[in-house]
PDB file of N, CA and C in Angstrom:
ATOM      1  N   UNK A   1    -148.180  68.153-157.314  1.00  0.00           N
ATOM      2  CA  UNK A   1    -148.443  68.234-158.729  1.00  0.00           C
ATOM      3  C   UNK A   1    -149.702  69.060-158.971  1.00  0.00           C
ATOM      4  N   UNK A   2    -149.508  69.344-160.140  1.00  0.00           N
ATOM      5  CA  UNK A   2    -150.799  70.657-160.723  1.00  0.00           C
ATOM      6  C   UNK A   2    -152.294  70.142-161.234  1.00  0.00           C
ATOM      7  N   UNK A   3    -152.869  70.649-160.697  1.00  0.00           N
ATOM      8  CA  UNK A   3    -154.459  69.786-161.276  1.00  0.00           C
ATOM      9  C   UNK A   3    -154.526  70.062-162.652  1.00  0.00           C
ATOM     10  N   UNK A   4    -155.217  68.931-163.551  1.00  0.00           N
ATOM     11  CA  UNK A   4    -154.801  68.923-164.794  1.00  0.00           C
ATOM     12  C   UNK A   4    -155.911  70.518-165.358  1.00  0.00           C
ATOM     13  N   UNK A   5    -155.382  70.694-167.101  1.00  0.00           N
ATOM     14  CA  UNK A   5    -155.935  72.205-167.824  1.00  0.00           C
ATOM     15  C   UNK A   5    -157.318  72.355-167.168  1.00  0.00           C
ATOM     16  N   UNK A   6    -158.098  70.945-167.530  1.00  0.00           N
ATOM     17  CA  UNK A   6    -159.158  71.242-167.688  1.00  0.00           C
ATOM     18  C   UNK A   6    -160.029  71.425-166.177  1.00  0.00           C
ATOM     19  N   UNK A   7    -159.624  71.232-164.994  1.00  0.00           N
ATOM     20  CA  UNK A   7    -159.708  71.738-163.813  1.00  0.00           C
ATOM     21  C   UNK A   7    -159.326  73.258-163.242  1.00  0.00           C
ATOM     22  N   UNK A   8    -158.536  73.513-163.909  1.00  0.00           N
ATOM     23  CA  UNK A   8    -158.524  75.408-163.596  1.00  0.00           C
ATOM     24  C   UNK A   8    -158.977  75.853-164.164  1.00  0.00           C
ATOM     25  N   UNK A   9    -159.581  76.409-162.842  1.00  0.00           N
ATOM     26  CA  UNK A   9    -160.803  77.554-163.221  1.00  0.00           C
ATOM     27  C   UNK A   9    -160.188  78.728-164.388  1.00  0.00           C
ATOM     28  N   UNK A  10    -158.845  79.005-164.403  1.00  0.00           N
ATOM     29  CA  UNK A  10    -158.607  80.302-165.255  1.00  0.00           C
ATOM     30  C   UNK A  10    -157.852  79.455-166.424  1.00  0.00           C
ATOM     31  N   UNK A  11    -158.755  78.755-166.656  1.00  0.00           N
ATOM     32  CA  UNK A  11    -158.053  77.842-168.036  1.00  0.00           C
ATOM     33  C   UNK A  11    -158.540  78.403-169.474  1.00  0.00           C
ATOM     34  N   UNK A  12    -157.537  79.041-170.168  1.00  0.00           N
ATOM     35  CA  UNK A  12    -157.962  79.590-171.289  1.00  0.00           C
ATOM     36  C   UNK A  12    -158.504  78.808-172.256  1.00  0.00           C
ATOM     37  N   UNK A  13    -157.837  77.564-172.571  1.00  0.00           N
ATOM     38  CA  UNK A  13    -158.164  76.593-173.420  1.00  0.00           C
ATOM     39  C   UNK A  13    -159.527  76.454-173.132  1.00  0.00           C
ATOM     40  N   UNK A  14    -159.775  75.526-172.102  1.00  0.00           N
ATOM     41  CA  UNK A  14    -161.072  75.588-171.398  1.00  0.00           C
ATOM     42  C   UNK A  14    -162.185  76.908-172.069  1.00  0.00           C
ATOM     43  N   UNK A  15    -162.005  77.902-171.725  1.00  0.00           N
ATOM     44  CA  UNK A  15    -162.814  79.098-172.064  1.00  0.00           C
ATOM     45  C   UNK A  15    -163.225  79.241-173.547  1.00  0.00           C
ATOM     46  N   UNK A  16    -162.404  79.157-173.979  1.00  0.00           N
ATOM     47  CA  UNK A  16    -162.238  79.057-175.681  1.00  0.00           C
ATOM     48  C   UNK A  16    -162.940  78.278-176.507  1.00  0.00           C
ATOM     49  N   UNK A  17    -162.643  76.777-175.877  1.00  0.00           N
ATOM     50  CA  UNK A  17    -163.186  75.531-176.334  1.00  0.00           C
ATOM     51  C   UNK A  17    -165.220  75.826-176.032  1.00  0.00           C
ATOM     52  N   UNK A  18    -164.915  76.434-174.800  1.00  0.00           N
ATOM     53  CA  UNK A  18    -166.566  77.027-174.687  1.00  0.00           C
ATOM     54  C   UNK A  18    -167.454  77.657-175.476  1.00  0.00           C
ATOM     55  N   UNK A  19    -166.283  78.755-175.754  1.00  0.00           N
ATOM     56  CA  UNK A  19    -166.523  79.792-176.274  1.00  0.00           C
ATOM     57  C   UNK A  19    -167.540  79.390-178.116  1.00  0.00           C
ATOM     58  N   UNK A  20    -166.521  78.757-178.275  1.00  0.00           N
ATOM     59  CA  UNK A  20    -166.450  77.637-179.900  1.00  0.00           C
ATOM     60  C   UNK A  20    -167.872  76.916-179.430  1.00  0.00           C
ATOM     61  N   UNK A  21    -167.881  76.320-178.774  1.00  0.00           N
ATOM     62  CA  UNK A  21    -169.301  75.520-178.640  1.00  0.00           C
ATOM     63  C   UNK A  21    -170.176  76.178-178.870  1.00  0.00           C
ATOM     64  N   UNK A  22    -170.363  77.849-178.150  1.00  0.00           N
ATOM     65  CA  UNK A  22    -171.774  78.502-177.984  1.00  0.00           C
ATOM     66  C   UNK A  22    -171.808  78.858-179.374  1.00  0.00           C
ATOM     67  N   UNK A  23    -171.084  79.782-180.106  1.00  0.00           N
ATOM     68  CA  UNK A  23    -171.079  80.089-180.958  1.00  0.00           C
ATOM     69  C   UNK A  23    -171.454  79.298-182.370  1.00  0.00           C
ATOM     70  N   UNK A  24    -170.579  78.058-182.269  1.00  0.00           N
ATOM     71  CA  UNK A  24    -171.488  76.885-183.294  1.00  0.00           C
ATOM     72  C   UNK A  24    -172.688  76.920-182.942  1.00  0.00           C
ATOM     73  N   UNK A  25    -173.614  76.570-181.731  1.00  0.00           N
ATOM     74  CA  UNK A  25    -174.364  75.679-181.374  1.00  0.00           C
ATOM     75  C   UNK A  25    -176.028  77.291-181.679  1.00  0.00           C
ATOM     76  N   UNK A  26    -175.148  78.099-181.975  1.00  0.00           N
ATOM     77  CA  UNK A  26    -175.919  79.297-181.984  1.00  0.00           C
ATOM     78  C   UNK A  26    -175.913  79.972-184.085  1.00  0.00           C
ATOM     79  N   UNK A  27    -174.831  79.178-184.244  1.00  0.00           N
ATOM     80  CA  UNK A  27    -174.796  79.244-185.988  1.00  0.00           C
ATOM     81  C   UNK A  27    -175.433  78.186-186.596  1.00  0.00           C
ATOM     82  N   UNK A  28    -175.185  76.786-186.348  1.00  0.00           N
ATOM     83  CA  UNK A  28    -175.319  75.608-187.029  1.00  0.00           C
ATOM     84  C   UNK A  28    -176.867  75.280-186.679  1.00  0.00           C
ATOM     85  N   UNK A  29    -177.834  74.269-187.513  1.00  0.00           N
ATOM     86  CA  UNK A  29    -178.660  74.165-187.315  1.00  0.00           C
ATOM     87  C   UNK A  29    -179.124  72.934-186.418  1.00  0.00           C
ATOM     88  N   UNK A  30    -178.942  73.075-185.310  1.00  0.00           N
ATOM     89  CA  UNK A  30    -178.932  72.099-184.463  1.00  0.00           C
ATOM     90  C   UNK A  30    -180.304  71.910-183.575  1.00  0.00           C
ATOM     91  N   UNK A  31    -180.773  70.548-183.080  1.00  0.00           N
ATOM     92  CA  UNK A  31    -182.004  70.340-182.368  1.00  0.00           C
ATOM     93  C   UNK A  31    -181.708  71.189-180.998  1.00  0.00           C
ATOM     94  N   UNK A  32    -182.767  72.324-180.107  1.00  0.00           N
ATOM     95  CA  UNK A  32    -182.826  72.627-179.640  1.00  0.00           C
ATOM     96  C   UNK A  32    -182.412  71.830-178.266  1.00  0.00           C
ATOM     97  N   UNK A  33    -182.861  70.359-178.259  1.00  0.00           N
ATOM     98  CA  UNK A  33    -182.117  69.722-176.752  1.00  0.00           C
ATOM     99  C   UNK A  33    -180.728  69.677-176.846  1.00  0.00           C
ATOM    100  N   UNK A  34    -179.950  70.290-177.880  1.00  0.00           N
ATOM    101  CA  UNK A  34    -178.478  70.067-177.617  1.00  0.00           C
ATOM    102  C   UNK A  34    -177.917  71.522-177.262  1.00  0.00           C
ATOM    103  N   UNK A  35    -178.609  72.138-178.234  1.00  0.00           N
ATOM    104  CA  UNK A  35    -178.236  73.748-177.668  1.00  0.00           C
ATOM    105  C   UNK A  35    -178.712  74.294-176.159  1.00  0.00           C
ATOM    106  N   UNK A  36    -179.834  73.539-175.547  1.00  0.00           N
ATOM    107  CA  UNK A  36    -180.102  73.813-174.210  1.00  0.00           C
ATOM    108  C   UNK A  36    -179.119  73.164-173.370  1.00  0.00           C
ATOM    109  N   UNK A  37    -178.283  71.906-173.840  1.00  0.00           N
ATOM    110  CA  UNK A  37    -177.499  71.173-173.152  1.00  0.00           C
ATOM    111  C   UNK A  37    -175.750  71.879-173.366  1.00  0.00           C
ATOM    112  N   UNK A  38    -175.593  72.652-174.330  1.00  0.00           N
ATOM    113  CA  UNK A  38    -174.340  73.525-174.696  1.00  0.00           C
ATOM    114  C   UNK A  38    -174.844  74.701-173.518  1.00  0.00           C
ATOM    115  N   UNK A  39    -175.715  75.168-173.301  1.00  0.00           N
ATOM    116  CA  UNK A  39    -176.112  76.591-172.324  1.00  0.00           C
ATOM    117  C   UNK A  39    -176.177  76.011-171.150  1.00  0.00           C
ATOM    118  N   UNK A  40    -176.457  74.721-170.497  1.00  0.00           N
ATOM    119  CA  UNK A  40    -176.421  74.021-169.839  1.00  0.00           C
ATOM    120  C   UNK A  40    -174.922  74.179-169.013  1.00  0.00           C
ATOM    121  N   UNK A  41    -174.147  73.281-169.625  1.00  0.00           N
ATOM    122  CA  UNK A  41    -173.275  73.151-169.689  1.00  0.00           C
ATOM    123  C   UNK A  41    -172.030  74.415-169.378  1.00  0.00           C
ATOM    124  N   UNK A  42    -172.394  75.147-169.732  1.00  0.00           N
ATOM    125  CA  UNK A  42    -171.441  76.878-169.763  1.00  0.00           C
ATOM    126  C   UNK A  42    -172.220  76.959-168.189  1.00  0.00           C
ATOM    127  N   UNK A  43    -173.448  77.488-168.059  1.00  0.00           N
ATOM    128  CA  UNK A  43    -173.810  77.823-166.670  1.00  0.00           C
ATOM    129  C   UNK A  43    -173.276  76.967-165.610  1.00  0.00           C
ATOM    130  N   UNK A  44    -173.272  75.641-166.037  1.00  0.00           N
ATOM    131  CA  UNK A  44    -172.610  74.798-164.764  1.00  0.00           C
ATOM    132  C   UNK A  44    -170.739  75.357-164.852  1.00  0.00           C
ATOM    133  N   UNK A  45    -170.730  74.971-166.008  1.00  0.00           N
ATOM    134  CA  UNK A  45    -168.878  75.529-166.141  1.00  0.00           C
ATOM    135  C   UNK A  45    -168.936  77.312-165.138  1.00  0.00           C
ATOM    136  N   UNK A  46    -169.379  77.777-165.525  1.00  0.00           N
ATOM    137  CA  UNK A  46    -169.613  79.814-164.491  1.00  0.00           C
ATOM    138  C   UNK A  46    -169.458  79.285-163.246  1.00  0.00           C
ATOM    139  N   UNK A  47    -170.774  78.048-162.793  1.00  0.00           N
ATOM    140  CA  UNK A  47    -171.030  78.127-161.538  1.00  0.00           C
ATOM    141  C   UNK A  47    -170.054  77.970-161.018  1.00  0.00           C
ATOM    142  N   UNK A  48    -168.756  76.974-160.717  1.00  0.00           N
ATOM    143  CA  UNK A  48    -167.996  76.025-160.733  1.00  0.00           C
ATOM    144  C   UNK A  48    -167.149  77.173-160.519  1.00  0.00           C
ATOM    145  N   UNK A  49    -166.880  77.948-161.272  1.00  0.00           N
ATOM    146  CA  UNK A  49    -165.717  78.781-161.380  1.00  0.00           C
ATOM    147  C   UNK A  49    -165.984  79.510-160.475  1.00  0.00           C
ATOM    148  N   UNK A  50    -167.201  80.061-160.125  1.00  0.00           N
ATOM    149  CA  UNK A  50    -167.170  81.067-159.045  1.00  0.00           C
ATOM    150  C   UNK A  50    -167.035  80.468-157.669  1.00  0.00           C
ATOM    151  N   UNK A  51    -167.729  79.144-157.522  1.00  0.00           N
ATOM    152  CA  UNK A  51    -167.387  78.845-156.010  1.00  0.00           C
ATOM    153  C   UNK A  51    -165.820  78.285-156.048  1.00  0.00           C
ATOM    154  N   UNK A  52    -165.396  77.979-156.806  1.00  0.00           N
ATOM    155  CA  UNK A  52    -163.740  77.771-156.787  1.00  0.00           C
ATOM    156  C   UNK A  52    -163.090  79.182-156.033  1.00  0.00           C
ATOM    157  N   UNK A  53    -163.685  79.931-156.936  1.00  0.00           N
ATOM    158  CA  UNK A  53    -162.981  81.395-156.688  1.00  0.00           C
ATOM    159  C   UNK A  53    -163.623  81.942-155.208  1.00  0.00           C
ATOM    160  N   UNK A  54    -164.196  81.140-154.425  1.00  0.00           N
ATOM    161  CA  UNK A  54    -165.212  81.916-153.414  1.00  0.00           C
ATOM    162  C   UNK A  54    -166.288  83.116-153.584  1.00  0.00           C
ATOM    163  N   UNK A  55    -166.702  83.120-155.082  1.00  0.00           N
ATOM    164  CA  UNK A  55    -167.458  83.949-155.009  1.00  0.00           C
ATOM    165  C   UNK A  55    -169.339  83.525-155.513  1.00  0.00           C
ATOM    166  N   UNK A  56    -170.315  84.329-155.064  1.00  0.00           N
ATOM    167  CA  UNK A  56    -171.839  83.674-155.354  1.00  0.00           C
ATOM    168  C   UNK A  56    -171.856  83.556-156.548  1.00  0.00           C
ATOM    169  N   UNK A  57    -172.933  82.567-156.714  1.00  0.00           N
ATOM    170  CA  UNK A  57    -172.785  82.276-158.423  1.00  0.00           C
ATOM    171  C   UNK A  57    -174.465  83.097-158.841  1.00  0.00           C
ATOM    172  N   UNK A  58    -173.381  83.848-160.034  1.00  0.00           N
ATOM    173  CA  UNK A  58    -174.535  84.790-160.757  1.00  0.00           C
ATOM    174  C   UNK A  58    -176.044  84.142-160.903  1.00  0.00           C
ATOM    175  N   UNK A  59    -177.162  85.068-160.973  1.00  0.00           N
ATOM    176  CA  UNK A  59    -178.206  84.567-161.112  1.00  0.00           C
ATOM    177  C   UNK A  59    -178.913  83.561-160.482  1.00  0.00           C
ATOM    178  N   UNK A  60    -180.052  82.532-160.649  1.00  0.00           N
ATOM    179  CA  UNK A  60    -180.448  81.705-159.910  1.00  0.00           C
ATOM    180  C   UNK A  60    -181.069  81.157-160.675  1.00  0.00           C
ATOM    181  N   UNK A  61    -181.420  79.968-160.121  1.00  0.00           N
ATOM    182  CA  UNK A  61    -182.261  78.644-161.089  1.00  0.00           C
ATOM    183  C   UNK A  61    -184.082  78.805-160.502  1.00  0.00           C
ATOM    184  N   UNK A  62    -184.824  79.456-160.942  1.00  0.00           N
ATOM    185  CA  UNK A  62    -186.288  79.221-160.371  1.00  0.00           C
ATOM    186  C   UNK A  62    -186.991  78.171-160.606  1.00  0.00           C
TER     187      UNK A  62
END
């Protein structure tokens, strides 16, 4: 059986639903600890996707 939407990495829904987050969280007037936790959140979602895919994950955390 198929790992569920929200586990593949090339999940459009998934991407979208992201997509919608940044974009609110970058329109609406929201407390800065939630919008760091929406950017948060996307970088861990990237990371995830790239070691799925075997590849290094962009950038680095200093």
């Amino acid at each position: 059986m198929a790992q569920g939407k929200g586990n593949d990495p090339q999940d459009p829904e998934l991407d979208r639903a992201l997509a919608d987050l940044l974009a609110q969280t970058r329109n609406e007037p929201i407390p800065p600890r939630l919008r760091e936790l929406a950017d948060r959140l996307a970088q861990a979602l990237e990371a995830s996707q790239m070691r799925q895919k075997g590849e290094p994950p962009r950038g680095g955390q200093d």
